[in-house]
N, C-alpha and C. Protein backbone atom coordinates (compact mmCIF):
# COMPACT_ATOMS: atom_id res chain seq x y z
N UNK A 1 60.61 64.95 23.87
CA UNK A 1 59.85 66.17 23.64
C UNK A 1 58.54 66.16 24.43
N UNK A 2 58.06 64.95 24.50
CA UNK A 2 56.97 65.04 25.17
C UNK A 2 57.18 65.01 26.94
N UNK A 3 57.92 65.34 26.96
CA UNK A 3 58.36 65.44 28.70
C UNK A 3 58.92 67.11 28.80
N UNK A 4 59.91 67.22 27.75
CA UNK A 4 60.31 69.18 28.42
C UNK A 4 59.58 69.75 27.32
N UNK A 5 58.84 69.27 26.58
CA UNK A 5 57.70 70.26 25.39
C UNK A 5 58.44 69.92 23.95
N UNK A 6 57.58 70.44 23.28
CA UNK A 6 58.03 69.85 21.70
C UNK A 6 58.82 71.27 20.92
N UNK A 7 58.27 72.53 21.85
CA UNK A 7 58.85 73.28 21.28
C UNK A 7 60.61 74.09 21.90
N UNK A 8 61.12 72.97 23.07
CA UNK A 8 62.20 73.10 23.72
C UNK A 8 63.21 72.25 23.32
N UNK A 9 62.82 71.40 21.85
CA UNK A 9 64.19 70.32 21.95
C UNK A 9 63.91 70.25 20.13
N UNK A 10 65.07 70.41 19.45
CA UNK A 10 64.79 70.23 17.52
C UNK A 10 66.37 69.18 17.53
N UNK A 11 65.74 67.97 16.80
CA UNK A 11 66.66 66.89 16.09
C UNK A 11 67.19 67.35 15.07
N UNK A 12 68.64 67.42 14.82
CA UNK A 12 68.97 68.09 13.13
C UNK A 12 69.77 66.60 12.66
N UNK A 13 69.29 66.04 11.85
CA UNK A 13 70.04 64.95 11.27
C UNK A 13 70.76 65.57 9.58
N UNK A 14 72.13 65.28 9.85
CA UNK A 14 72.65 65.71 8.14
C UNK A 14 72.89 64.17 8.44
N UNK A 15 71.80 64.22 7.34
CA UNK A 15 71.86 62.66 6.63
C UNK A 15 70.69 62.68 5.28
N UNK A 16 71.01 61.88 4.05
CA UNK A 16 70.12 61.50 3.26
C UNK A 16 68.83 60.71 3.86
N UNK A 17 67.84 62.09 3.62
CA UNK A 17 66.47 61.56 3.80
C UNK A 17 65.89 60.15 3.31
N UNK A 18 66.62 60.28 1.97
CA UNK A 18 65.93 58.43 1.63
C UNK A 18 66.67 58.19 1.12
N UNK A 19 68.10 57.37 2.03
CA UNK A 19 69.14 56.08 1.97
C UNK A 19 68.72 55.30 1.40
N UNK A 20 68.76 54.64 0.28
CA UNK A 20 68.18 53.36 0.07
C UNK A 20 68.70 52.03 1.29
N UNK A 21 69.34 52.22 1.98
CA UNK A 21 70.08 51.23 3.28
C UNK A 21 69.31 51.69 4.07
N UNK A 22 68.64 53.06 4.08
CA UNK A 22 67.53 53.21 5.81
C UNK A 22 66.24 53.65 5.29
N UNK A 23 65.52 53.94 6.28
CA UNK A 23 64.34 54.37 6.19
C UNK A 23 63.87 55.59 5.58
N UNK A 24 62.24 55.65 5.00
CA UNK A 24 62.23 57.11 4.45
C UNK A 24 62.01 57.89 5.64
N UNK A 25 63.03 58.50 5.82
CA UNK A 25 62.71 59.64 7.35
C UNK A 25 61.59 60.88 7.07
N UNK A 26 61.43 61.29 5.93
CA UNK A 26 60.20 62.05 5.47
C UNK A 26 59.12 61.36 5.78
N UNK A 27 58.60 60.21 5.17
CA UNK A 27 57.58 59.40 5.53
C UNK A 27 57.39 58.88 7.21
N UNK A 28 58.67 58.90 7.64
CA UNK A 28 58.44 58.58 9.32
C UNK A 28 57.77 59.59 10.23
N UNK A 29 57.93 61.29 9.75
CA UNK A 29 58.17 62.39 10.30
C UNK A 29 56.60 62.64 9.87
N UNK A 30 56.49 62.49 9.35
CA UNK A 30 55.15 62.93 8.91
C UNK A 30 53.63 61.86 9.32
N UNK A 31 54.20 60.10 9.43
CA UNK A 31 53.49 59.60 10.36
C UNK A 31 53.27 59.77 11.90
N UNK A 32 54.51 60.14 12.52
CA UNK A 32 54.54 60.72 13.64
C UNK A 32 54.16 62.21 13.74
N UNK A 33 53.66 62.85 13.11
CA UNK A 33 53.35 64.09 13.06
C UNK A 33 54.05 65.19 13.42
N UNK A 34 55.48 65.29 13.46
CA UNK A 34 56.40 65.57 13.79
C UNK A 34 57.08 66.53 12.67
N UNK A 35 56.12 67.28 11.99
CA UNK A 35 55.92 68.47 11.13
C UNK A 35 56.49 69.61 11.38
N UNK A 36 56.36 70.17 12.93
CA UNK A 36 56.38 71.53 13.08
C UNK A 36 57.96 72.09 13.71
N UNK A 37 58.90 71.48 12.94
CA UNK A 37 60.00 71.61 12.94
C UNK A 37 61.31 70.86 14.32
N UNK A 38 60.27 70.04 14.95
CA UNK A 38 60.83 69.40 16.04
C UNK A 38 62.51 68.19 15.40
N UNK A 39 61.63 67.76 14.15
CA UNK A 39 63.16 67.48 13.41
C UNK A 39 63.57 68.34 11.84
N UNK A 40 64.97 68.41 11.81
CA UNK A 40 65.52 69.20 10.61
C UNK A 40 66.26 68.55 10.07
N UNK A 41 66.04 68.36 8.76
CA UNK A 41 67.62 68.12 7.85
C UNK A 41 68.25 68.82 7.26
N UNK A 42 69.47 68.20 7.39
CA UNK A 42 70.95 69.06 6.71
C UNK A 42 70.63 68.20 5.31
N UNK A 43 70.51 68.41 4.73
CA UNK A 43 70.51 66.90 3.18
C UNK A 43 72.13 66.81 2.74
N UNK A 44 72.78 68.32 2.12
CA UNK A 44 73.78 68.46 1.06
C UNK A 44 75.10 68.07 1.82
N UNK A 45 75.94 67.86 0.96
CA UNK A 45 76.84 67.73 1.49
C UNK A 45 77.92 69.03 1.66
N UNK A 46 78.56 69.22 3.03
CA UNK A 46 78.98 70.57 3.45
C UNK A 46 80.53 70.35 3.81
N UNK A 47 81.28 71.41 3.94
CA UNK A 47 82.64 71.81 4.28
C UNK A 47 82.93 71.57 5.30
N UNK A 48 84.11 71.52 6.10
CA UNK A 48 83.98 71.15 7.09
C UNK A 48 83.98 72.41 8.09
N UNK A 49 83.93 73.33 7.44
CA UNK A 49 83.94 74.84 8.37
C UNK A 49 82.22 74.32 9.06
N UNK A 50 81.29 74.42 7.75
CA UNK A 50 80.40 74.62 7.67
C UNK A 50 79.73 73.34 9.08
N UNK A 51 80.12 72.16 8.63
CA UNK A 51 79.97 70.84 9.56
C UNK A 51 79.91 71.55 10.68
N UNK A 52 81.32 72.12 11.33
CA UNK A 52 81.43 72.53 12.78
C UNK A 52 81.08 73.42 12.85
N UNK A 53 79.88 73.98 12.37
CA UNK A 53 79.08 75.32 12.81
C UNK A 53 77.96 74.47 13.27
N UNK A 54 78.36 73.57 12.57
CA UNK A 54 76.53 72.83 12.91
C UNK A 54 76.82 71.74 14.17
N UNK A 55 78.33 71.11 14.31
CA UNK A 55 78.43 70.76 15.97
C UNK A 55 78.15 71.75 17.02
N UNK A 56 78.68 73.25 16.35
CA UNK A 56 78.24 74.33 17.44
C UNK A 56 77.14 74.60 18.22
N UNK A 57 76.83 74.22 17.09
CA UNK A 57 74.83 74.75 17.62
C UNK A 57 74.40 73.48 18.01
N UNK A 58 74.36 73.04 18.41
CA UNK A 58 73.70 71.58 19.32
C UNK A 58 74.48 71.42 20.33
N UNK A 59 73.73 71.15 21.24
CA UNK A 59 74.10 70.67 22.73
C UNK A 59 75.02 69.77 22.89
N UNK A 60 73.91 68.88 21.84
CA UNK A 60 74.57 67.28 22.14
C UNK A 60 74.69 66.28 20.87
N UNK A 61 75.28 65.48 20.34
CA UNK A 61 75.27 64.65 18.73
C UNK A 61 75.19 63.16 20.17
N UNK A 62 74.01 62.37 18.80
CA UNK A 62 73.78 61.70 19.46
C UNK A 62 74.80 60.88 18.45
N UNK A 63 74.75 59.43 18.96
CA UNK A 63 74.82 57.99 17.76
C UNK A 63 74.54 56.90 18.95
N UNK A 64 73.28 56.25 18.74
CA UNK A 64 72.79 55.05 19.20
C UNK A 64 72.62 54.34 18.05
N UNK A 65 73.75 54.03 17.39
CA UNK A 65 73.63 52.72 16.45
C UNK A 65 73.62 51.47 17.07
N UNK A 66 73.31 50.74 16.55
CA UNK A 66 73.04 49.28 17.09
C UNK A 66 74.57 48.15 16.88
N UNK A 67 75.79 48.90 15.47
CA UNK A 67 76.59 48.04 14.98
C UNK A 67 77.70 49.52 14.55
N UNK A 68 78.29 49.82 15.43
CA UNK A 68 79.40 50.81 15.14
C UNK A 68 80.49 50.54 14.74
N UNK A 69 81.09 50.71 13.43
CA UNK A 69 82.24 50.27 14.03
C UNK A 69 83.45 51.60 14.57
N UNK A 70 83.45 52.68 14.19
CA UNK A 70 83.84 53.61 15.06
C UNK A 70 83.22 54.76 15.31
N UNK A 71 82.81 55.23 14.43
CA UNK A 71 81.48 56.56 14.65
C UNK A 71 82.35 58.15 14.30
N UNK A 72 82.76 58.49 13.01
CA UNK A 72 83.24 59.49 13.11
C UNK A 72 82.76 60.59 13.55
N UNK A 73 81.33 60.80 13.39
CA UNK A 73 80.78 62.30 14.02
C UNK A 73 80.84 62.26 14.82
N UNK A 74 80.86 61.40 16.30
CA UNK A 74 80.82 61.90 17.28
C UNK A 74 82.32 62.22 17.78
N UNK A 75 83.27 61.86 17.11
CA UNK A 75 84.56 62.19 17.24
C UNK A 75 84.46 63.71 16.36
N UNK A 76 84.55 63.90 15.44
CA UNK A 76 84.25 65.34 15.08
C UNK A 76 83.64 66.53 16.35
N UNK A 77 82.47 65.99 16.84
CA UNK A 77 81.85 66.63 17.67
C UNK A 77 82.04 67.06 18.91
N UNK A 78 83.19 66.15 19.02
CA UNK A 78 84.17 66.23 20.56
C UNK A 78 85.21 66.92 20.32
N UNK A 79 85.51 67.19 19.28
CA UNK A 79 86.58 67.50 18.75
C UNK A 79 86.14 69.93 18.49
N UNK A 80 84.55 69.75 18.57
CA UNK A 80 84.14 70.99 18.55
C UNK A 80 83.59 71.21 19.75
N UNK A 81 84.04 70.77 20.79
CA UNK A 81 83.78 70.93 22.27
C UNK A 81 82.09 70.74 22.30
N UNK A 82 81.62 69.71 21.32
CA UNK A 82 80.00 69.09 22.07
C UNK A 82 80.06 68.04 22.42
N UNK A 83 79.61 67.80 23.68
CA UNK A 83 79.53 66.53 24.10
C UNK A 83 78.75 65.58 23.21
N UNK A 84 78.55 64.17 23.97
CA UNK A 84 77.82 62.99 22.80
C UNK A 84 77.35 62.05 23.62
N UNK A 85 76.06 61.44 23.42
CA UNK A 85 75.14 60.46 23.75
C UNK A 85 75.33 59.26 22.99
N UNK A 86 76.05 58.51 23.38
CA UNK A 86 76.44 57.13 22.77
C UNK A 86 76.13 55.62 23.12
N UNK A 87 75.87 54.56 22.11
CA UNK A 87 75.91 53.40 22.66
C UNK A 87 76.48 52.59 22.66
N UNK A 88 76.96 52.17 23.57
CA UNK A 88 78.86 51.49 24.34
C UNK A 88 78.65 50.65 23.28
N UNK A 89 79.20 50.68 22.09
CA UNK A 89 79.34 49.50 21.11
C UNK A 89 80.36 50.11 20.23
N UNK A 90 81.41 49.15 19.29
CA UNK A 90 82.44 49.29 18.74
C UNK A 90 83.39 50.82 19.36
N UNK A 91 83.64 51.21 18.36
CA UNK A 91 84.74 52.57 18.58
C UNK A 91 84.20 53.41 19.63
N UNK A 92 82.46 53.50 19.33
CA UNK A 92 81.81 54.77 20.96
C UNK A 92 82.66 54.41 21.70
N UNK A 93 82.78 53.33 22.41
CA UNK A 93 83.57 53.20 23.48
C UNK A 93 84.57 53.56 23.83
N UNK A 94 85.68 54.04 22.83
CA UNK A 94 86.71 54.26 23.28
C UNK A 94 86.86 56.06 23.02
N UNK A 95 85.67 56.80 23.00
CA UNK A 95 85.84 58.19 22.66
C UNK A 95 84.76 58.74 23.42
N UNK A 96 83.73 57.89 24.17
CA UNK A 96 82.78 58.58 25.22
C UNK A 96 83.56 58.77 26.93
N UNK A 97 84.85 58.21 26.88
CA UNK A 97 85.24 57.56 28.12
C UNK A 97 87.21 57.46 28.19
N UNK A 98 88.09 58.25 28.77
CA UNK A 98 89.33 57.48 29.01
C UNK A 98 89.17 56.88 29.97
N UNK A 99 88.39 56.38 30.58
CA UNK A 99 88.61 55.27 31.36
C UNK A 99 88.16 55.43 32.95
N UNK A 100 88.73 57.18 32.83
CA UNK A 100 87.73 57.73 34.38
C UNK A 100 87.16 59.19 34.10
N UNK A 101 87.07 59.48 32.85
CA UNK A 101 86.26 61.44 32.86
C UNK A 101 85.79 60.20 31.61
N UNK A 102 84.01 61.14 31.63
CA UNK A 102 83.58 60.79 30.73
C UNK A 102 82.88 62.36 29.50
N UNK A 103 83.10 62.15 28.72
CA UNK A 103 82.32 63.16 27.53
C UNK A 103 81.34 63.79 27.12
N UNK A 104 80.15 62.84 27.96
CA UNK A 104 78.95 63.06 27.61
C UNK A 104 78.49 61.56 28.72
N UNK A 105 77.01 60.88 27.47
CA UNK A 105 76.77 60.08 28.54
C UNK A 105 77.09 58.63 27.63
N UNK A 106 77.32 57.92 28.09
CA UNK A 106 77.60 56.24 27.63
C UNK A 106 76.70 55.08 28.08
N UNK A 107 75.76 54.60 27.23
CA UNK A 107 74.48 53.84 27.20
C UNK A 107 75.50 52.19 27.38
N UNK A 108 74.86 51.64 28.43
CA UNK A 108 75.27 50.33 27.98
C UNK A 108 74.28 49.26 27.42
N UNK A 109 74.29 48.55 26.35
CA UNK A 109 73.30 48.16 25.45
C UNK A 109 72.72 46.82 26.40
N UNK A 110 71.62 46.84 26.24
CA UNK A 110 70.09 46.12 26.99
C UNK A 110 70.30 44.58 25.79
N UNK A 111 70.43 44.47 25.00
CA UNK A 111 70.87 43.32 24.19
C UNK A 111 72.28 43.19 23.71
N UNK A 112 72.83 42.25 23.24
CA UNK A 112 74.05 41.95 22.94
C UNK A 112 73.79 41.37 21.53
N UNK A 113 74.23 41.11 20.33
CA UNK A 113 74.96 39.75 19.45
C UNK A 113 75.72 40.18 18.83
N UNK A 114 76.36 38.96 17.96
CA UNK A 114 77.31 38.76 17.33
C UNK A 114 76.66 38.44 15.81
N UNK A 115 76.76 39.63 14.86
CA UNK A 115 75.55 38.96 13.60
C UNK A 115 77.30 39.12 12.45
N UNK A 116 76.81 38.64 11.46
CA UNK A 116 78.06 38.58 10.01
C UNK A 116 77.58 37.95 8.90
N UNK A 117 77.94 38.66 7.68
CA UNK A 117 77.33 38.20 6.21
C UNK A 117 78.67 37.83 5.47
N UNK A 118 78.73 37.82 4.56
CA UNK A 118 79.39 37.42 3.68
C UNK A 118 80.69 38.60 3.21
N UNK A 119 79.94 39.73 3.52
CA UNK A 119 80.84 41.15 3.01
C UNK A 119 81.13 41.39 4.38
N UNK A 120 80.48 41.09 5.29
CA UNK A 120 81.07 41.90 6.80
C UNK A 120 81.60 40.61 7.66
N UNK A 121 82.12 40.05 8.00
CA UNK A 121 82.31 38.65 8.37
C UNK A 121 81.70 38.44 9.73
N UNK A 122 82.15 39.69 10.90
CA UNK A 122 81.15 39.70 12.24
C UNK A 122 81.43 41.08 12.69
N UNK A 123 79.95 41.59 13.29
CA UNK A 123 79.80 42.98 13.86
C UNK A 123 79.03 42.50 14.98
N UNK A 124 79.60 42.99 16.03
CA UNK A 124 78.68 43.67 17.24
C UNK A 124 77.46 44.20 16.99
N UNK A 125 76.08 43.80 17.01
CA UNK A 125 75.11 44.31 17.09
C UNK A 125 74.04 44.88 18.35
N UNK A 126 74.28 45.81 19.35
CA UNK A 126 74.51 46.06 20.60
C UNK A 126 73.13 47.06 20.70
N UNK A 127 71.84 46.94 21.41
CA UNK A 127 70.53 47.45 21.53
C UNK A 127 70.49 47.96 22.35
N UNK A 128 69.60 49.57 22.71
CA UNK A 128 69.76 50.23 23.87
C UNK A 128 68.16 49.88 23.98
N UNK A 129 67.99 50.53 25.66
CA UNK A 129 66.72 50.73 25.96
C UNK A 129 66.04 51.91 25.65
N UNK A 130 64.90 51.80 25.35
CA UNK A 130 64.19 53.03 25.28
C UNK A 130 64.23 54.06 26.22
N UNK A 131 63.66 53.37 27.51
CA UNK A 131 63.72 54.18 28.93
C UNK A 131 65.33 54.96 29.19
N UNK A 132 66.40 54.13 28.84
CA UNK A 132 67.47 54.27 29.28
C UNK A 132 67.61 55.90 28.31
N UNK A 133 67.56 55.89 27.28
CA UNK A 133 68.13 56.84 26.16
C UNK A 133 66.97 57.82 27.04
N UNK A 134 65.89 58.00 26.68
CA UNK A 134 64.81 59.39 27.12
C UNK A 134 65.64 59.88 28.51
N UNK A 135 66.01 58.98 29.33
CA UNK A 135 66.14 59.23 30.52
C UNK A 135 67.65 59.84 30.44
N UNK A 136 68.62 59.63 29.72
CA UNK A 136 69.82 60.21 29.50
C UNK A 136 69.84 61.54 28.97
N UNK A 137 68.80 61.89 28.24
CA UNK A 137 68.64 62.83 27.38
C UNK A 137 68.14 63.60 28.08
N UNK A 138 67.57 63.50 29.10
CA UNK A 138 66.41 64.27 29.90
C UNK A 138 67.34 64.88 31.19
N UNK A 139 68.77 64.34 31.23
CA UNK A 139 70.08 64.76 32.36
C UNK A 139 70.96 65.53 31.57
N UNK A 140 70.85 65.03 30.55
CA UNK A 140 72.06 66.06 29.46
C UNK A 140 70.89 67.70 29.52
N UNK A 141 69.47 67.47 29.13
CA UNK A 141 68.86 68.68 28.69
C UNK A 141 68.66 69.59 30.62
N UNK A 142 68.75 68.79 31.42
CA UNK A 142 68.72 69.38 32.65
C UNK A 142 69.61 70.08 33.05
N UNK A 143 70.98 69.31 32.80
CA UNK A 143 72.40 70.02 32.96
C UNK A 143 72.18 71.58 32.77
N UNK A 144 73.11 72.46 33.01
CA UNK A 144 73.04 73.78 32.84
C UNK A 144 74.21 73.84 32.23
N UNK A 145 74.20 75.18 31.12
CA UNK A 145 75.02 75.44 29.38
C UNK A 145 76.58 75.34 29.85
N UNK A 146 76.85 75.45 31.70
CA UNK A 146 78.31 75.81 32.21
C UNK A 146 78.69 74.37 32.34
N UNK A 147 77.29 72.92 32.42
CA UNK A 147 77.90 72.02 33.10
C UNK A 147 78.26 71.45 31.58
N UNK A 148 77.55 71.31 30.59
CA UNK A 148 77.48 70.72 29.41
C UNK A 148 79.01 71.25 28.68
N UNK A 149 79.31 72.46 28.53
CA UNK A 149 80.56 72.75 28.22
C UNK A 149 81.48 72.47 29.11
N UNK A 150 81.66 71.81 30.10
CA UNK A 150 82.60 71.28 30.60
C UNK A 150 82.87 70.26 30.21
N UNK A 151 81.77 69.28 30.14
CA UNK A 151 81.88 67.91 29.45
C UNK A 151 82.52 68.20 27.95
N UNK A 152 82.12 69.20 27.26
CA UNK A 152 82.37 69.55 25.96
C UNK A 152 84.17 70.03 25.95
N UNK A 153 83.98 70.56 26.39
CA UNK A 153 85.84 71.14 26.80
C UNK A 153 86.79 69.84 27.12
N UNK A 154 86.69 68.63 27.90
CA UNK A 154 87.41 68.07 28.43
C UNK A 154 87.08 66.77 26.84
N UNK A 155 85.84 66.57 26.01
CA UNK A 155 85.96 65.69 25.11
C UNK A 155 86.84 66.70 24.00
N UNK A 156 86.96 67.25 24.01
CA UNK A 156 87.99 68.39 22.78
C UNK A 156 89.53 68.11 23.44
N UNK A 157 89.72 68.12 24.62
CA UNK A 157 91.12 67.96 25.12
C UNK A 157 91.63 66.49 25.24
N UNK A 158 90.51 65.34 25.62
CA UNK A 158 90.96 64.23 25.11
C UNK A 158 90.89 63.83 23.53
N UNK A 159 90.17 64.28 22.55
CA UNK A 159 90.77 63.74 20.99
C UNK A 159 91.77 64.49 21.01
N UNK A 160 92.17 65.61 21.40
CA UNK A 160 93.59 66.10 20.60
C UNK A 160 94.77 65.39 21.39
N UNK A 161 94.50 65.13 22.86
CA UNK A 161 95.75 63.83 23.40
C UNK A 161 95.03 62.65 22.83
N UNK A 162 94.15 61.93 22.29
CA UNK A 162 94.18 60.13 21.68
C UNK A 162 94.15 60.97 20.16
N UNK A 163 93.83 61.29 19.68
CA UNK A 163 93.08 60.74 18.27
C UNK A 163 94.23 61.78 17.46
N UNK A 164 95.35 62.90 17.59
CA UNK A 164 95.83 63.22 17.07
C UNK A 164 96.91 63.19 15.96
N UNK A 165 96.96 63.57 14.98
CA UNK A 165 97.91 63.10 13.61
C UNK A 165 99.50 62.72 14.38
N UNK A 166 99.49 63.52 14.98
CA UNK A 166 101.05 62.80 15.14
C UNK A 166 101.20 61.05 16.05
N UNK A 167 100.03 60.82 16.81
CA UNK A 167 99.90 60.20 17.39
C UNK A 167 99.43 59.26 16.39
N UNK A 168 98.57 58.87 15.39
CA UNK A 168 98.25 58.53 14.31
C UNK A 168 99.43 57.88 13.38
N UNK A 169 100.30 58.82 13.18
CA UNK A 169 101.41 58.32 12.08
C UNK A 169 102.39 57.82 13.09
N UNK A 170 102.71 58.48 14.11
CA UNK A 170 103.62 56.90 14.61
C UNK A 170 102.96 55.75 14.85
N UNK A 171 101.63 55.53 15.40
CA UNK A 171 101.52 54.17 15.61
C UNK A 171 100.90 53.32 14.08
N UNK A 172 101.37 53.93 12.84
CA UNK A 172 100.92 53.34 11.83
C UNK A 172 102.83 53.07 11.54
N UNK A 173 103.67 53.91 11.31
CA UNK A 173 104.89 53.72 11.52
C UNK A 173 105.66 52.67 12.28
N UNK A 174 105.01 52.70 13.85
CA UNK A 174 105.37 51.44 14.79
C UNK A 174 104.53 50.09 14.10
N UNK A 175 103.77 49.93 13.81
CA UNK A 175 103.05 48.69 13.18
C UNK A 175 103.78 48.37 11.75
N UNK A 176 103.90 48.97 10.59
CA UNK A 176 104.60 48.51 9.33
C UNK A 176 105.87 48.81 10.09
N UNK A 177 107.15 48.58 11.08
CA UNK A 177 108.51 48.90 10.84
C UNK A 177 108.33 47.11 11.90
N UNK A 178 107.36 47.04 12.56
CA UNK A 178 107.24 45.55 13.09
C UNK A 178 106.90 44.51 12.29
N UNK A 179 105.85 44.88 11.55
CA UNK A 179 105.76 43.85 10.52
C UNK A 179 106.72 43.72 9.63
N UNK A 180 107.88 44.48 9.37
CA UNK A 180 109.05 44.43 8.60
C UNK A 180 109.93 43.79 9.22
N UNK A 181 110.12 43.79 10.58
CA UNK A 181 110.93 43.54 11.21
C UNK A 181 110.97 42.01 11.59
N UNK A 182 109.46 41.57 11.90
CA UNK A 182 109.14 40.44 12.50
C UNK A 182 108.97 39.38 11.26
N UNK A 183 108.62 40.09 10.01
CA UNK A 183 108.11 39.11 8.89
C UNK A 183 108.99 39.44 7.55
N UNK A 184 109.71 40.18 7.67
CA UNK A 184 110.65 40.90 6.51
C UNK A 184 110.27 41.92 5.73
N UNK A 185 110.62 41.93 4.47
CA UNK A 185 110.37 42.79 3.44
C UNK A 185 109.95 41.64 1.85
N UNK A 186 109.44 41.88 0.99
CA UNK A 186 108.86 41.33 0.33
C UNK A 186 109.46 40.33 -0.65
N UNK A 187 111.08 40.47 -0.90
CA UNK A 187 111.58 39.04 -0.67
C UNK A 187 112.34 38.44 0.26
N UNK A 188 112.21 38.55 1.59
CA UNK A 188 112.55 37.83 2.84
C UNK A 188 111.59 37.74 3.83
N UNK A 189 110.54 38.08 2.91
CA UNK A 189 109.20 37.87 3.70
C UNK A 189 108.81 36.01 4.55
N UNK A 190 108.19 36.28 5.64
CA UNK A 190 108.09 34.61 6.15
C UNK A 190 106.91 34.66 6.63
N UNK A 191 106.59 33.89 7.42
CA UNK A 191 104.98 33.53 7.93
C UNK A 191 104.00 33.28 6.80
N UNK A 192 104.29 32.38 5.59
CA UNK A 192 103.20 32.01 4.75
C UNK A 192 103.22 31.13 3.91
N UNK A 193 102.37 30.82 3.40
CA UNK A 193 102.58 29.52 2.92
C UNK A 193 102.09 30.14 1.09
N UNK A 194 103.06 29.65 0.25
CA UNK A 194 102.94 30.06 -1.44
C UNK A 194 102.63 28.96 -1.92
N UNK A 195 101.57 29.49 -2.93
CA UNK A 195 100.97 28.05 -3.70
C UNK A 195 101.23 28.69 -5.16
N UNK A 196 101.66 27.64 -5.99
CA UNK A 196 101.55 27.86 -7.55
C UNK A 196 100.56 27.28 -8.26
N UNK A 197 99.67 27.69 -8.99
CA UNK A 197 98.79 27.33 -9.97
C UNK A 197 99.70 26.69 -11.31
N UNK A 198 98.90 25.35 -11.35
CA UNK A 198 99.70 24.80 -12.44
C UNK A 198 98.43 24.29 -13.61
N UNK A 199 98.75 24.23 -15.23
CA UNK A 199 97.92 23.16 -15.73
C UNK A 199 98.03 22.13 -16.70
N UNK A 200 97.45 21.11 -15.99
CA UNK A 200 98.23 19.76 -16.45
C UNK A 200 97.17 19.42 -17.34
């Protein structure tokens, strides 16, 4: 904002203002002084008519998470012909990009690790640059509304060839008729080892 003006660019996050898992974004918005409507929240929870009125109206959905593991909105959002600003970590990757047209723009992360707790065993934890993101954002907002809907048109035509239900239930179909095949059915089942609890 402080490069094309504050009154040429508004953040709409539908998200709970105070996650107990994130930050108070009220309290952030208001230290940054960032009052005069430059960011908006969606709070409630909405329909999905309603959702894709609100991919409509934005240019662009961002997700620069640090630990993705697939990112449904921005698949939603491609899916309503808006492009997406992503950071090449978990699932982004495989929905900013088939491999040679890309969707939008695809950040490659400035740090790398490998972090895991007890409930998550290991996640990708993948950091962008500052410079890198302003500077992406600042080519998406340059683009003109014919170039941006192109990008937007061609991420709507690749989820409905990858991410589609029929495409979905066979390869959940091809996976359980292999594992049946390769390991049995549940008494000719193999590959495991059975232990009995006994007490002596």
């Amino acid at each position: 904002m402080d490069k094309v003006g504050h009154d040429k660019a508004t953040l709409i996050m539908h998200t709970d203002v105070k996650d107990q898992n994130g930050q108070d974004l009220e309290a952030i918005i208001h230290e940054l002084g960032l009052t005069d409507g430059q960011i908006l929240f969606s709070r409630e929870k909405v329909g999905a008519t309603d959702l894709a009125m609100v991919y409509n109206l934005a240019d662009l959905t961002i997700n620069i998470s640090d630990a993705e593991g697939f990112g449904l909105a921005t698949l939603e959002s491609l899916s309503c012909e808006t492009p997406i600003l992503v950071n090449m970590t978990g699932g982004l990757q495989d929905q900013i990009t088939d491999g040679e047209n890309w969707f939008g723009i695809g950040l490659e992360p400035t740090s790398k690790a490998i972090i895991g707790s007890q409930q998550v065993p290991f996640i990708y934890e993948d950091r962008i640059n500052k410079d890198d993101f302003i500077n992406a954002l600042v080519k998406l907002y340059e683009m003109t509304p014919k170039e941006r809907s192109a990008l937007g048109a061609a991420g709507r035509e690749w989820t409905q060839k990858q991410f589609n239900f029929d495409n979905f239930i066979q390869q959940w179909d091809d996976l359980f008729t292999k594992v049946h095949e390769e390991k049995g059915s549940w008494e000719t089942r193999t590959g495991y080892q059975a232990y009995e609890m006994r007490t002596f």
